[in-house]
Protein backbone atom coordinates (compact mmCIF):
# COMPACT_ATOMS: atom_id res chain seq x y z
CA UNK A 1 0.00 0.00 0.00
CA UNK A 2 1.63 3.33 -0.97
CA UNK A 3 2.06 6.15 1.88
CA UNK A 4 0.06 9.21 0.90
CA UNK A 5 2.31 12.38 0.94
CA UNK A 6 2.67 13.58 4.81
CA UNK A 7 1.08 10.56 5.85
CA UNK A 8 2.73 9.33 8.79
CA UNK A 9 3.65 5.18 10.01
CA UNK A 10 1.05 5.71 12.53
CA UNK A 11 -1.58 7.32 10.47
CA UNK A 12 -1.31 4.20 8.01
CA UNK A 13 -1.77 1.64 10.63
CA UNK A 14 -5.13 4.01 11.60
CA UNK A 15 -6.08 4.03 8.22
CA UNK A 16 -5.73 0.36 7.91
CA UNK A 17 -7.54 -1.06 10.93
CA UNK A 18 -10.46 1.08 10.14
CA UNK A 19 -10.69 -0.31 6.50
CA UNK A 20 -10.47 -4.12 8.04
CA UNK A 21 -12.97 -2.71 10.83
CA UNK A 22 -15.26 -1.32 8.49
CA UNK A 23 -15.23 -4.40 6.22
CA UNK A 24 -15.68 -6.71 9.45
CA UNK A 25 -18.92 -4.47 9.87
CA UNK A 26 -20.44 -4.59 6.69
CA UNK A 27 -19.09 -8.78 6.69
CA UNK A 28 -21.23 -9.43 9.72
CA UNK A 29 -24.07 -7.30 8.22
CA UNK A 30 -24.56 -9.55 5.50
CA UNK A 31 -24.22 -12.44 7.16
CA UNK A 32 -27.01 -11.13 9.73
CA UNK A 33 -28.90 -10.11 6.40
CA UNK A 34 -29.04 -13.18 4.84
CA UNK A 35 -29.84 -15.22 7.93
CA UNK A 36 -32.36 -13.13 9.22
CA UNK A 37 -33.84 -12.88 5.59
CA UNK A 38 -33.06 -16.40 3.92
CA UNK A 39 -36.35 -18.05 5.49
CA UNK A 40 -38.37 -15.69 3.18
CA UNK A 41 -36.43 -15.83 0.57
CA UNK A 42 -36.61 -19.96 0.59
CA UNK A 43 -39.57 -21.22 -0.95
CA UNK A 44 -41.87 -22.79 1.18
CA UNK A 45 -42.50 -26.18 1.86
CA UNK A 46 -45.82 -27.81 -0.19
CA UNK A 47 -48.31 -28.68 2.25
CA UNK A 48 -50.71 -31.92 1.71
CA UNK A 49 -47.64 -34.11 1.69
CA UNK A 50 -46.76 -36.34 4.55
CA UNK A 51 -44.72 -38.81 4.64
CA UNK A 52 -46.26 -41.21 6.66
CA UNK A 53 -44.40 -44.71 6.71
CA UNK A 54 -40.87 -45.53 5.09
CA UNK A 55 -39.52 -48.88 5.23
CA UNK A 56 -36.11 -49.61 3.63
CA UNK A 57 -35.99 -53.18 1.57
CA UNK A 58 -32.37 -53.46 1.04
CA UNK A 59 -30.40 -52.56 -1.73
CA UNK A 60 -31.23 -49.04 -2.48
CA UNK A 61 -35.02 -50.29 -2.52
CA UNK A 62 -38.08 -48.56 -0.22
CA UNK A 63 -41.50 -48.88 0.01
CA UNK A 64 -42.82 -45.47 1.18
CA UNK A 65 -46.35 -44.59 2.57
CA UNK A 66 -47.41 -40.82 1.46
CA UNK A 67 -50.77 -38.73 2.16
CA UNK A 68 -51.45 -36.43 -0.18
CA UNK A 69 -54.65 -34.28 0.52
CA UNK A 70 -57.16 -37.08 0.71
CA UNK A 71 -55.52 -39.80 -0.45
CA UNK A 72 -52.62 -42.19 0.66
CA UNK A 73 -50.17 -43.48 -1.81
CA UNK A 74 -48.00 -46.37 -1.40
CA UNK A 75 -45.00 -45.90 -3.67
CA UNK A 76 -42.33 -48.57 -4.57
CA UNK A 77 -38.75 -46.32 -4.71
CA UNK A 78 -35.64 -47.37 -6.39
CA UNK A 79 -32.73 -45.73 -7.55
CA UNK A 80 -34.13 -45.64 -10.70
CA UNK A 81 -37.91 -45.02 -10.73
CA UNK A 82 -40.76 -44.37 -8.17
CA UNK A 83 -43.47 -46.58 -8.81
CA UNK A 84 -47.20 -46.32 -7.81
CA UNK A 85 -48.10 -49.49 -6.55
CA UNK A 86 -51.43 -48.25 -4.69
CA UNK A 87 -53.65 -45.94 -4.05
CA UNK A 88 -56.70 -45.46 -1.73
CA UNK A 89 -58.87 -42.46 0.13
CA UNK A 90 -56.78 -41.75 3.58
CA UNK A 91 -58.86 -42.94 6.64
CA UNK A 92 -59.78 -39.16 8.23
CA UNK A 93 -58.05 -40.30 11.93
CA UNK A 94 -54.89 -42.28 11.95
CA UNK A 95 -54.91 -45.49 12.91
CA UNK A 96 -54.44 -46.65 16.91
CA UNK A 97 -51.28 -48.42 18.00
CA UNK A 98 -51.29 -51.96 18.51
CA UNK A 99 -49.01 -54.02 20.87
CA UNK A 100 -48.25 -56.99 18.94
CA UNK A 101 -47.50 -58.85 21.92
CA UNK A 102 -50.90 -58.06 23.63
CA UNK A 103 -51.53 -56.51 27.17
CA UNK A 104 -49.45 -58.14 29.19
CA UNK A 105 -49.36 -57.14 32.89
């Protein structure tokens, strides 16, 4: 960096750690920014999906449960293709859990 004419050692080093101060500031400014901003910049999520059941077969094979609006969809998933394999009207309350084993107390 070239010393301005009259400019003394001190002066320079002044200079200097306000430009790497003032770049620091504006830095941590954007980085605020584009935190505090990003979630609405990101598009949101589509609602009426869930995925409700996902059950790995092995080999980079799935069978995966999905509610869409009204519907569930059970969907074969490979690394290749997603396959419909069926489709019926989702029950309107989720099913209870059952205790394969039975009450046992």
């Amino acid at each position: 960096m070239p010393v301005a004419a009259g400019e003394t050692g001190v002066e320079m080093w002044t200079s200097l750690l306000q430009f790497l101060l003032a770049t620091g500031a504006v830095i941590a400014a954007a980085a605020w920014a584009t935190r505090r901003l990003g979630r609405w910049l990101q598009p949101g999520r589509p609602t009426g999906i869930e995925v409700r059941s996902y059950v790995p077969l092995g080999g980079r094979r799935a069978l995966c449960l999905v509610r869409l609006d009204d519907q569930e969809l059970l969907l074969g998933v490979t690394d290749h293709e997603v396959r419909l394999l069926l489709r019926r009207s989702a029950p309107s309350d989720p099913p209870a859990p059952t205790d394969p084993e039975g009450d046992r107390a």
